[in-house]
N, C-alpha and C. Protein backbone atom coordinates (compact mmCIF):
# COMPACT_ATOMS: atom_id res chain seq x y z
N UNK A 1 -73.24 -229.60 27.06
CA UNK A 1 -73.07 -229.89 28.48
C UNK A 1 -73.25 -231.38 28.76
N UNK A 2 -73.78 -232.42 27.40
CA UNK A 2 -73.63 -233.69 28.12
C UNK A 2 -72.38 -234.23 28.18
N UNK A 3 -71.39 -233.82 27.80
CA UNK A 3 -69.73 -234.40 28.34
C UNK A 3 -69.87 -233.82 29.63
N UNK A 4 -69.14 -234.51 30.48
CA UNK A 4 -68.82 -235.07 31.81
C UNK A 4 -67.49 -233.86 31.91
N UNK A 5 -67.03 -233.70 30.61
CA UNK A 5 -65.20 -233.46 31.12
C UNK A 5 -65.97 -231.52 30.91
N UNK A 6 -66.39 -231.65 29.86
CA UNK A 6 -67.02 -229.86 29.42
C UNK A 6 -68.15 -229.50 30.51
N UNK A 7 -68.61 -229.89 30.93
CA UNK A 7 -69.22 -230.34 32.32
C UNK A 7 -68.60 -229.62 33.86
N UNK A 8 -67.52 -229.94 33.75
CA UNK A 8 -66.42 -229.69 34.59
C UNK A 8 -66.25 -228.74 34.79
N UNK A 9 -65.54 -228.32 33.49
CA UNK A 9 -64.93 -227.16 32.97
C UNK A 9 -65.79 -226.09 33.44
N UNK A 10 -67.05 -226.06 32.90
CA UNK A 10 -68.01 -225.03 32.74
C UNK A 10 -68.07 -224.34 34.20
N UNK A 11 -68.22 -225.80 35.11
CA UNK A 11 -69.13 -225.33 36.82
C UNK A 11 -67.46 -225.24 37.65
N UNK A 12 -66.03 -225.23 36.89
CA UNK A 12 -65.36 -224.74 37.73
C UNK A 12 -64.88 -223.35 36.82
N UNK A 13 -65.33 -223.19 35.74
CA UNK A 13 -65.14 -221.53 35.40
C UNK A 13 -66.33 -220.66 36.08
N UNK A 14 -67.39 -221.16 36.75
CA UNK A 14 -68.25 -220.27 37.87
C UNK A 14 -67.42 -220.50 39.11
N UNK A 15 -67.29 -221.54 39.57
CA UNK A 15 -67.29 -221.68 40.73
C UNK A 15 -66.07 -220.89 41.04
N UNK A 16 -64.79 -220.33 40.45
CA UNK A 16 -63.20 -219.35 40.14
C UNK A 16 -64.11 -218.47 40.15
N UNK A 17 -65.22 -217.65 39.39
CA UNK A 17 -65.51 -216.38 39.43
C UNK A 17 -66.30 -216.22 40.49
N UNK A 18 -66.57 -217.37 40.83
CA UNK A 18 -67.65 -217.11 42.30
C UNK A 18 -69.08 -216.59 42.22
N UNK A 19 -69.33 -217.42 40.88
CA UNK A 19 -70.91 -216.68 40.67
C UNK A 19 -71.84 -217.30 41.32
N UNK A 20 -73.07 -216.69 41.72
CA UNK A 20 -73.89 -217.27 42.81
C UNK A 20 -75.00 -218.56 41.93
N UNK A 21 -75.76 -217.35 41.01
CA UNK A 21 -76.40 -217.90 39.99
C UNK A 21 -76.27 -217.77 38.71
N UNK A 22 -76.36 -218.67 38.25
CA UNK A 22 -76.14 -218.68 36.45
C UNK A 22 -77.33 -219.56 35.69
N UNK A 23 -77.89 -219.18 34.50
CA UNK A 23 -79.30 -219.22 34.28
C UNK A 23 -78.17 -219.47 32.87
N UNK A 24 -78.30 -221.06 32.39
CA UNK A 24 -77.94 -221.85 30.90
C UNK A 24 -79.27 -222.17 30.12
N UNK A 25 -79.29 -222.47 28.74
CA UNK A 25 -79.76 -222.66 28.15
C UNK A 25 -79.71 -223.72 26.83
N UNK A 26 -80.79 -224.71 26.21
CA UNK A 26 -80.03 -225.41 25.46
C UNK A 26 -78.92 -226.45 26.06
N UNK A 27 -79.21 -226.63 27.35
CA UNK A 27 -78.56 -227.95 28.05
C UNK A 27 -78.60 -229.36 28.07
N UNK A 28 -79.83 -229.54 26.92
CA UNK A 28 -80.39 -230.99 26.80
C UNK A 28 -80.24 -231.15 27.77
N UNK A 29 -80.46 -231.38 29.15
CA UNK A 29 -80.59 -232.20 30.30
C UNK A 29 -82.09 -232.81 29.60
N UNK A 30 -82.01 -234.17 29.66
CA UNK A 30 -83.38 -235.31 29.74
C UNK A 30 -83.76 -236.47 30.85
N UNK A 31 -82.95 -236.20 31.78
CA UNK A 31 -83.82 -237.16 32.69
C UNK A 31 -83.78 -236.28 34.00
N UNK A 32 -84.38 -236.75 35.51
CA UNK A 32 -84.32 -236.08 36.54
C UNK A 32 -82.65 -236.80 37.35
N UNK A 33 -82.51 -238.15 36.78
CA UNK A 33 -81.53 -239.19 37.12
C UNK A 33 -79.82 -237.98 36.64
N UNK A 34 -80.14 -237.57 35.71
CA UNK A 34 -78.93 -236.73 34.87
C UNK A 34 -78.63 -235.11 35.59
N UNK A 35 -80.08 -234.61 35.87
CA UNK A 35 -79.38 -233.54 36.54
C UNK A 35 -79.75 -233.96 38.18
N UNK A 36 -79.61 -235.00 38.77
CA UNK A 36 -79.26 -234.92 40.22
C UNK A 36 -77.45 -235.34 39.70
N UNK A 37 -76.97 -235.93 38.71
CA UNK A 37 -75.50 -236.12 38.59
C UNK A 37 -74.92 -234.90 38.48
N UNK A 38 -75.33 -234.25 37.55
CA UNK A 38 -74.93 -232.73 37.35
C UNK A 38 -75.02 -231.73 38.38
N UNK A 39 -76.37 -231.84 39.62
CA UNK A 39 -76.01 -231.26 40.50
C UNK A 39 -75.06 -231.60 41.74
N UNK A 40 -74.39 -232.51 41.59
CA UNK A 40 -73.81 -233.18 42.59
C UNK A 40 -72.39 -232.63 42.10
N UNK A 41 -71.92 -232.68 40.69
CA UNK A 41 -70.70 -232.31 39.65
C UNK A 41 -70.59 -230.51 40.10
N UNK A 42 -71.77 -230.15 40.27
CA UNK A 42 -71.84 -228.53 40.17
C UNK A 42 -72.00 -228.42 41.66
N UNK A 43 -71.80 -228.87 42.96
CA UNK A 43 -71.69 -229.07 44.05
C UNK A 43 -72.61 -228.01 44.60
N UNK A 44 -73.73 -227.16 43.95
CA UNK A 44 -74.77 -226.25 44.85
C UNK A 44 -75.91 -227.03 44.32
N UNK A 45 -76.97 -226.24 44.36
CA UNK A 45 -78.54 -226.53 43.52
C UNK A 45 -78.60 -226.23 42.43
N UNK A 46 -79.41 -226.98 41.42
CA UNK A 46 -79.18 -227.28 40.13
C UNK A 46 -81.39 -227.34 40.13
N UNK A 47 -81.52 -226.18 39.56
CA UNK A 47 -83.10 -225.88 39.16
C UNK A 47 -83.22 -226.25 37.59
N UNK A 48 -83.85 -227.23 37.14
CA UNK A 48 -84.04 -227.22 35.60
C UNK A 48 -85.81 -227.74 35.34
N UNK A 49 -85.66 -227.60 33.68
CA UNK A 49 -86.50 -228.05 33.05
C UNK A 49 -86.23 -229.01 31.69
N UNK A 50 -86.65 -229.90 32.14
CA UNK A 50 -86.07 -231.58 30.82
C UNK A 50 -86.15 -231.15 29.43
N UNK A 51 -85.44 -231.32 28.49
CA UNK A 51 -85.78 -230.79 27.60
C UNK A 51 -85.56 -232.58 26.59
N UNK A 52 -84.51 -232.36 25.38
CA UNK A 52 -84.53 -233.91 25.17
C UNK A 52 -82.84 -233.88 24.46
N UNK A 53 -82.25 -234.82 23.96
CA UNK A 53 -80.93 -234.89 23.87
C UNK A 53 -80.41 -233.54 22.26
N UNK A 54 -81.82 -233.50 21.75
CA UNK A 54 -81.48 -232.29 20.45
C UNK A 54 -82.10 -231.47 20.74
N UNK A 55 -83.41 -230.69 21.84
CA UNK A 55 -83.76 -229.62 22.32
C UNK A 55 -84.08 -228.83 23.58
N UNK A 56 -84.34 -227.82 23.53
CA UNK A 56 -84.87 -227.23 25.46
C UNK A 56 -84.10 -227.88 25.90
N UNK A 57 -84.45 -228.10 27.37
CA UNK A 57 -83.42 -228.28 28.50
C UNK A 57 -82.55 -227.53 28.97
N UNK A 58 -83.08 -226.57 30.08
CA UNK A 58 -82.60 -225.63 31.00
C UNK A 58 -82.37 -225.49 31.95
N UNK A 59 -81.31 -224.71 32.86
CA UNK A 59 -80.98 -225.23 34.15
C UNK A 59 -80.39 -223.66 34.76
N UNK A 60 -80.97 -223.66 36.37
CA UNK A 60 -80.27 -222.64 36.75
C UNK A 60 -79.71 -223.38 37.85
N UNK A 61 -78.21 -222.70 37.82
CA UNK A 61 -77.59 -223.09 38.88
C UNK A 61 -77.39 -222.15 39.73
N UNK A 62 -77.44 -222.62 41.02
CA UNK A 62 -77.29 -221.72 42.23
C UNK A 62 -75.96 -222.27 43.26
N UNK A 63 -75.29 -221.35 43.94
CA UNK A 63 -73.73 -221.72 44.17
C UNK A 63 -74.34 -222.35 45.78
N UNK A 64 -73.45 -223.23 46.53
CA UNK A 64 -73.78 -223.68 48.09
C UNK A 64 -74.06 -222.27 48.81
N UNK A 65 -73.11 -221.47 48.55
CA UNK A 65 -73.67 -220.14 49.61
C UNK A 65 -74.76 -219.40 49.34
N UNK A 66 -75.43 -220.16 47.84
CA UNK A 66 -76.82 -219.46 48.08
C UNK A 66 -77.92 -220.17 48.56
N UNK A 67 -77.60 -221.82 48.44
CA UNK A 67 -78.54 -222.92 48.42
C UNK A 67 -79.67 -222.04 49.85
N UNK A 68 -79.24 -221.78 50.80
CA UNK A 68 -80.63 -221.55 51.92
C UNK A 68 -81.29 -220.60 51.58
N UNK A 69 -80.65 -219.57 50.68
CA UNK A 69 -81.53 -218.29 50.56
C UNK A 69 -82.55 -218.33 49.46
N UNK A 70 -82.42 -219.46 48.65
CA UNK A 70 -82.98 -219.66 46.89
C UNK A 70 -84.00 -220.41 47.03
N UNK A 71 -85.14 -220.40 46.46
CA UNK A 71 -85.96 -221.34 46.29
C UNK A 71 -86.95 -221.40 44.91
N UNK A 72 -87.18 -222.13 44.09
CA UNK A 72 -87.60 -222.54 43.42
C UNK A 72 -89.59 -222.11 43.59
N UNK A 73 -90.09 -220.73 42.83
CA UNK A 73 -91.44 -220.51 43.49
C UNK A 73 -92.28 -221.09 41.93
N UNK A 74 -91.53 -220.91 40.55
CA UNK A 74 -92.69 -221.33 39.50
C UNK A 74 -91.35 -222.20 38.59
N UNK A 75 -91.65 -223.27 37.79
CA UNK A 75 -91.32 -223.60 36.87
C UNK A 75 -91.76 -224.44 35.50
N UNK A 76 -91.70 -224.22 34.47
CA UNK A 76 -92.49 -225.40 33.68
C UNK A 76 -91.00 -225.47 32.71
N UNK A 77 -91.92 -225.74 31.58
CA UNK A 77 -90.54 -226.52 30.20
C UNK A 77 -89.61 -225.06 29.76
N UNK A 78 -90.85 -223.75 30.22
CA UNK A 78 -89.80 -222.63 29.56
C UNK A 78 -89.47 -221.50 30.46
N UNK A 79 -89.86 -221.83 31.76
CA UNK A 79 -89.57 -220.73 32.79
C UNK A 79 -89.40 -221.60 33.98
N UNK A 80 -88.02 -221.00 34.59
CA UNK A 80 -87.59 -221.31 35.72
C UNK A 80 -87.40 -220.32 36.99
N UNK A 81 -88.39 -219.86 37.86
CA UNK A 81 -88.92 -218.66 38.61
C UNK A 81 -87.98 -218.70 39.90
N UNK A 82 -86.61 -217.99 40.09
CA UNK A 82 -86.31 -218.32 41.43
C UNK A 82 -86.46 -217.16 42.57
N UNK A 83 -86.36 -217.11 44.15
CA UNK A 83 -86.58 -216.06 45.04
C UNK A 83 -85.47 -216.34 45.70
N UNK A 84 -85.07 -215.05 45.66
CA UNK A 84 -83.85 -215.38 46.74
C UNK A 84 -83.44 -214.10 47.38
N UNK A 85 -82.81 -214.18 48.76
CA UNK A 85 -82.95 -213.22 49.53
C UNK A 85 -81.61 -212.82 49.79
N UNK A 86 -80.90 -211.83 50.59
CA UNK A 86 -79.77 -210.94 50.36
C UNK A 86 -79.45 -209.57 51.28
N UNK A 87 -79.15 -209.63 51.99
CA UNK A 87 -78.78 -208.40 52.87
C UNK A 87 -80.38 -207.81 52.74
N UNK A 88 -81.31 -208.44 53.41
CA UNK A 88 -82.72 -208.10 53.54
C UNK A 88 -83.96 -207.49 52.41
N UNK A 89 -82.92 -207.82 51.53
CA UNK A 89 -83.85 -207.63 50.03
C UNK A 89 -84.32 -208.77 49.18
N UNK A 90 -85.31 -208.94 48.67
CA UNK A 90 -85.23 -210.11 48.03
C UNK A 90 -85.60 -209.78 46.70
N UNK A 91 -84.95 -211.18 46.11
CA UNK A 91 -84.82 -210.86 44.28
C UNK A 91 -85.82 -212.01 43.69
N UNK A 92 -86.52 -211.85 42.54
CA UNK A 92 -86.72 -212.52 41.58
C UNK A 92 -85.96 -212.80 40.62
N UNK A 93 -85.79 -214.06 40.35
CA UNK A 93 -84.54 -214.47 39.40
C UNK A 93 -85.39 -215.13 37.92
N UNK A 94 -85.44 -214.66 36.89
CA UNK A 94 -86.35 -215.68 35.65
C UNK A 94 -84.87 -216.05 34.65
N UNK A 95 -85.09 -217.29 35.18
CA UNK A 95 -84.15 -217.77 33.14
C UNK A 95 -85.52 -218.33 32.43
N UNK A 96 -85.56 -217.82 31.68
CA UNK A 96 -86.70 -217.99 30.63
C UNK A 96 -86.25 -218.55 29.17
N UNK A 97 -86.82 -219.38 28.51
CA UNK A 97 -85.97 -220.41 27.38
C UNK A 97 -87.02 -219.60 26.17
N UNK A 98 -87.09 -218.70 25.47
CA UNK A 98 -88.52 -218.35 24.66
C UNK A 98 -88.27 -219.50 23.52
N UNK A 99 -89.57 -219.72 22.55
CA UNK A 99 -89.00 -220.28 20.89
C UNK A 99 -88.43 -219.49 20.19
N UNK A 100 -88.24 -220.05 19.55
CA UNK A 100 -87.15 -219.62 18.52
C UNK A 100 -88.26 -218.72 17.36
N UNK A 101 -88.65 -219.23 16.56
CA UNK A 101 -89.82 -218.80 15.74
C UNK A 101 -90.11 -217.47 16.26
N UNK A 102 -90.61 -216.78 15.37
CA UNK A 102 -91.17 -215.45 16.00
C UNK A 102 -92.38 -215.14 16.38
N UNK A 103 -93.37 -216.05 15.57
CA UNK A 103 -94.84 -216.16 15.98
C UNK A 103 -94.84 -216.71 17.04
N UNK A 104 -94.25 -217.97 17.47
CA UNK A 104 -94.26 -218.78 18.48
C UNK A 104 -93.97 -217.42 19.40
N UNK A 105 -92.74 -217.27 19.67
CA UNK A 105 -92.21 -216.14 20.72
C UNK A 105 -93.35 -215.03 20.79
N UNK A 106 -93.71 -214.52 20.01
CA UNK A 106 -95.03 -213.03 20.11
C UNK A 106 -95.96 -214.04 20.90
N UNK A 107 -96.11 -215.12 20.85
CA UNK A 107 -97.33 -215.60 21.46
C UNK A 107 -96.83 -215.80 22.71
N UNK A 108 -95.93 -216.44 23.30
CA UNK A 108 -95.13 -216.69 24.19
C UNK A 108 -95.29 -215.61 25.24
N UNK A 109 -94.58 -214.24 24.57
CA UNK A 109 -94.12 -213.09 25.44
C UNK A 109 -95.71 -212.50 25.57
């Protein structure tokens, strides 16, 4: 996702299916400077966690028609916690990044 042009591509094959939210992974996003560009490219809200140009770095995107209903309640480097509301129901949304390793992950989960 750091090409600009694959970039594109990606947030106008959601934005044709009309998905609200989409929870990526493995995005290297590394600065806060990079995903305000990316959220501006992906024209809704753009929730992440920095990862570095060879690891982590996760991002949920949320479409403009959800931006008022979504909000951002927990996040750190491996969980991104969103709430969002909907014909008077409301959802919990987790993109969760686990390790890879399996010990790591058993400890994790």
């Amino acid at each position: 996702m750091k090409n600009k042009n694959k970039r594109h591509t990606i947030f106008s094959f959601f934005r044709k299916r009309k998905y609200d939210i989409i929870g990526l992974q493995e995005c290297h996003i590394s600065t806060a400077k990079e995903a305000e560009q990316w959220e501006m490219q992906w024209g809704g809200k753009l929730f992440y966690s920095l990862g570095t140009n060879h690891s982590l770095g996760h991002i949920t995107l949320v479409s403009k028609s959800c931006m008022q209903n979504t909000q951002c309640i927990y996040h750190d480097n491996r969980i991104i916690l969103l709430e969002t509301s909907t014909n008077n129901s409301k959802l919990l949304i987790a993109n969760i990044y686990a390790p890879q390793s399996p010990t790591d992950k058993i400890a994790f989960f």
